[in-house]
C-alpha atoms as a PDB file:
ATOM      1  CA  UNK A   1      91.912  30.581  34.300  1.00  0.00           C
ATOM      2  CA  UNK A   2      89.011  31.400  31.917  1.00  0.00           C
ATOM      3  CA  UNK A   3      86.796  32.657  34.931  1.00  0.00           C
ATOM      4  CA  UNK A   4      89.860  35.130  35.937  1.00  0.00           C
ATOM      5  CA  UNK A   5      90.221  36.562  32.206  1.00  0.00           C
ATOM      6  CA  UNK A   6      86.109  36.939  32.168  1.00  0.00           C
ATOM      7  CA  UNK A   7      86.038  38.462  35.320  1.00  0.00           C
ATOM      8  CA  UNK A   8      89.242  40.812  34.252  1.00  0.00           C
ATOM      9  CA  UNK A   9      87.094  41.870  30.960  1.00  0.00           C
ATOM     10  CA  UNK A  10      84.166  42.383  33.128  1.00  0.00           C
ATOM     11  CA  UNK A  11      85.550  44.530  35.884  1.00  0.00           C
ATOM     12  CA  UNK A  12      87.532  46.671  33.066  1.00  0.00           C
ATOM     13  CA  UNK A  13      84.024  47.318  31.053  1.00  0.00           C
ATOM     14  CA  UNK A  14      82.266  48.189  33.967  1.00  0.00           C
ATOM     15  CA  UNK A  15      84.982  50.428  35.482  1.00  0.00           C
ATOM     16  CA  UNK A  16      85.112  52.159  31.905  1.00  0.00           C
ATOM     17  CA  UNK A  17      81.378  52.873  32.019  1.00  0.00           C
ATOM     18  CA  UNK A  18      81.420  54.281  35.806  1.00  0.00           C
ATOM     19  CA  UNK A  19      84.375  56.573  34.401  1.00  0.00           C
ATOM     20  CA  UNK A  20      82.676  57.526  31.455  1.00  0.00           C
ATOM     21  CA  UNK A  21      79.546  58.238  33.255  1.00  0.00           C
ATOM     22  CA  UNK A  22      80.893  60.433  36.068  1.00  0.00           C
ATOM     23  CA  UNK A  23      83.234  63.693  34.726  1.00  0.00           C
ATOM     24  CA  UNK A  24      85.555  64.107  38.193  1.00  0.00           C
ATOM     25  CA  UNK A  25      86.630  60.705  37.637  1.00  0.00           C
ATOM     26  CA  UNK A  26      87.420  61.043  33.963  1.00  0.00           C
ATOM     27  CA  UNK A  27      89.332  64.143  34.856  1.00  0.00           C
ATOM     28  CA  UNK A  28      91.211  62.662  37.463  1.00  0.00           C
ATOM     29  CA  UNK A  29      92.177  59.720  35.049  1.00  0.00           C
ATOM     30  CA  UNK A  30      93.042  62.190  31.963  1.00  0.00           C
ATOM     31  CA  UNK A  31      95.048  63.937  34.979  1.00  0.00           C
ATOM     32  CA  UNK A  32      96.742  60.918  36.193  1.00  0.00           C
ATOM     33  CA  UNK A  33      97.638  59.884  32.538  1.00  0.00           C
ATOM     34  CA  UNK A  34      99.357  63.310  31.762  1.00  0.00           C
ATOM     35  CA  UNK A  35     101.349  62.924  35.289  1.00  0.00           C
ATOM     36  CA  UNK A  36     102.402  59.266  33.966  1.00  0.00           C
ATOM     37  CA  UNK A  37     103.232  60.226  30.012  1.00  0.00           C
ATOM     38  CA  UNK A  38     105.367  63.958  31.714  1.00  0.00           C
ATOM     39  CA  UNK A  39     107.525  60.684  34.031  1.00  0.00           C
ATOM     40  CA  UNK A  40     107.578  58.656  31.261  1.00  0.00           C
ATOM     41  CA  UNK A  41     109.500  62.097  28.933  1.00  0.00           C
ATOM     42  CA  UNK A  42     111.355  62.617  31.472  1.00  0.00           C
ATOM     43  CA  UNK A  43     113.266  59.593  31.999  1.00  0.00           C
ATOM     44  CA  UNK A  44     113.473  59.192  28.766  1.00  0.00           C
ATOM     45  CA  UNK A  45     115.054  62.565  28.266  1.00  0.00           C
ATOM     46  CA  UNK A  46     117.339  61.418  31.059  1.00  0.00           C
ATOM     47  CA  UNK A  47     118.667  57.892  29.194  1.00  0.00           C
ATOM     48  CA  UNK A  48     119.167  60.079  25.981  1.00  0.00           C
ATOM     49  CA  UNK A  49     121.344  62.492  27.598  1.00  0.00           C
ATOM     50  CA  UNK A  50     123.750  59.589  29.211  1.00  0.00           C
ATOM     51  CA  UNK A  51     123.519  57.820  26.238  1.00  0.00           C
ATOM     52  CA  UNK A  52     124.827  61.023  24.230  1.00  0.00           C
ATOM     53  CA  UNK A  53     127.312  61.646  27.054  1.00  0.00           C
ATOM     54  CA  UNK A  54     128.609  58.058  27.009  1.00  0.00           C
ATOM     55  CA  UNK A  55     128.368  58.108  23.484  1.00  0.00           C
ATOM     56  CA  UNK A  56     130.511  61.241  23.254  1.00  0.00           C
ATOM     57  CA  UNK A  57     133.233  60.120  25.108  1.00  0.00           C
ATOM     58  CA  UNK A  58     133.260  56.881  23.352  1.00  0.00           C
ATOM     59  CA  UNK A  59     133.303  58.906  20.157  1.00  0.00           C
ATOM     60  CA  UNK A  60     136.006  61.561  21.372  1.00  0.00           C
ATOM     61  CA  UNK A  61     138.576  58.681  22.822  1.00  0.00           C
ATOM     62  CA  UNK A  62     138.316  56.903  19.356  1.00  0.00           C
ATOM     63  CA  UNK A  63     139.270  59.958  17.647  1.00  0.00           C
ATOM     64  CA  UNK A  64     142.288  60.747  19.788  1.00  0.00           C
ATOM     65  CA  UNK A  65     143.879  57.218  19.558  1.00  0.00           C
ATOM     66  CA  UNK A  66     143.064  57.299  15.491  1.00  0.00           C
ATOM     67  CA  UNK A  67     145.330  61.314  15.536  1.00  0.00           C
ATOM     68  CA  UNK A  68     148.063  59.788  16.893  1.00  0.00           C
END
């Protein structure tokens, strides 16, 4: 188990120095990671909006039975 964690560490430092070192692969990672975060607002934006919907309705029914 300690081999596969040195080997992780290993193969993470030396793919960060092959990225740093070449400027169309850090590119295509800074590119990759602005896809990912613009998914990641998105379906975030996406739960808010049900939530508010759900929340709304929730909200709207209490009201009516606490008018009559």
């Amino acid at each position: 188990m300690e081999k596969f964690f040195l080997g992780a560490v290993i193969g993470m430092a030396a793919g960060a120095v092959i990225v740093a070192n070449n400027c169309k692969l850090r590119n295509l990672v800074k590119k990759n990671q602005d896809d990912l975060m613009e998914k990641a607002e998105a379906y975030i934006d996406t739960k808010l909006e049900q939530l508010e919907k759900n929340g709304g309705s929730k909200k709207s029914a209490q009201s009516a039975k606490s008018a009559e």
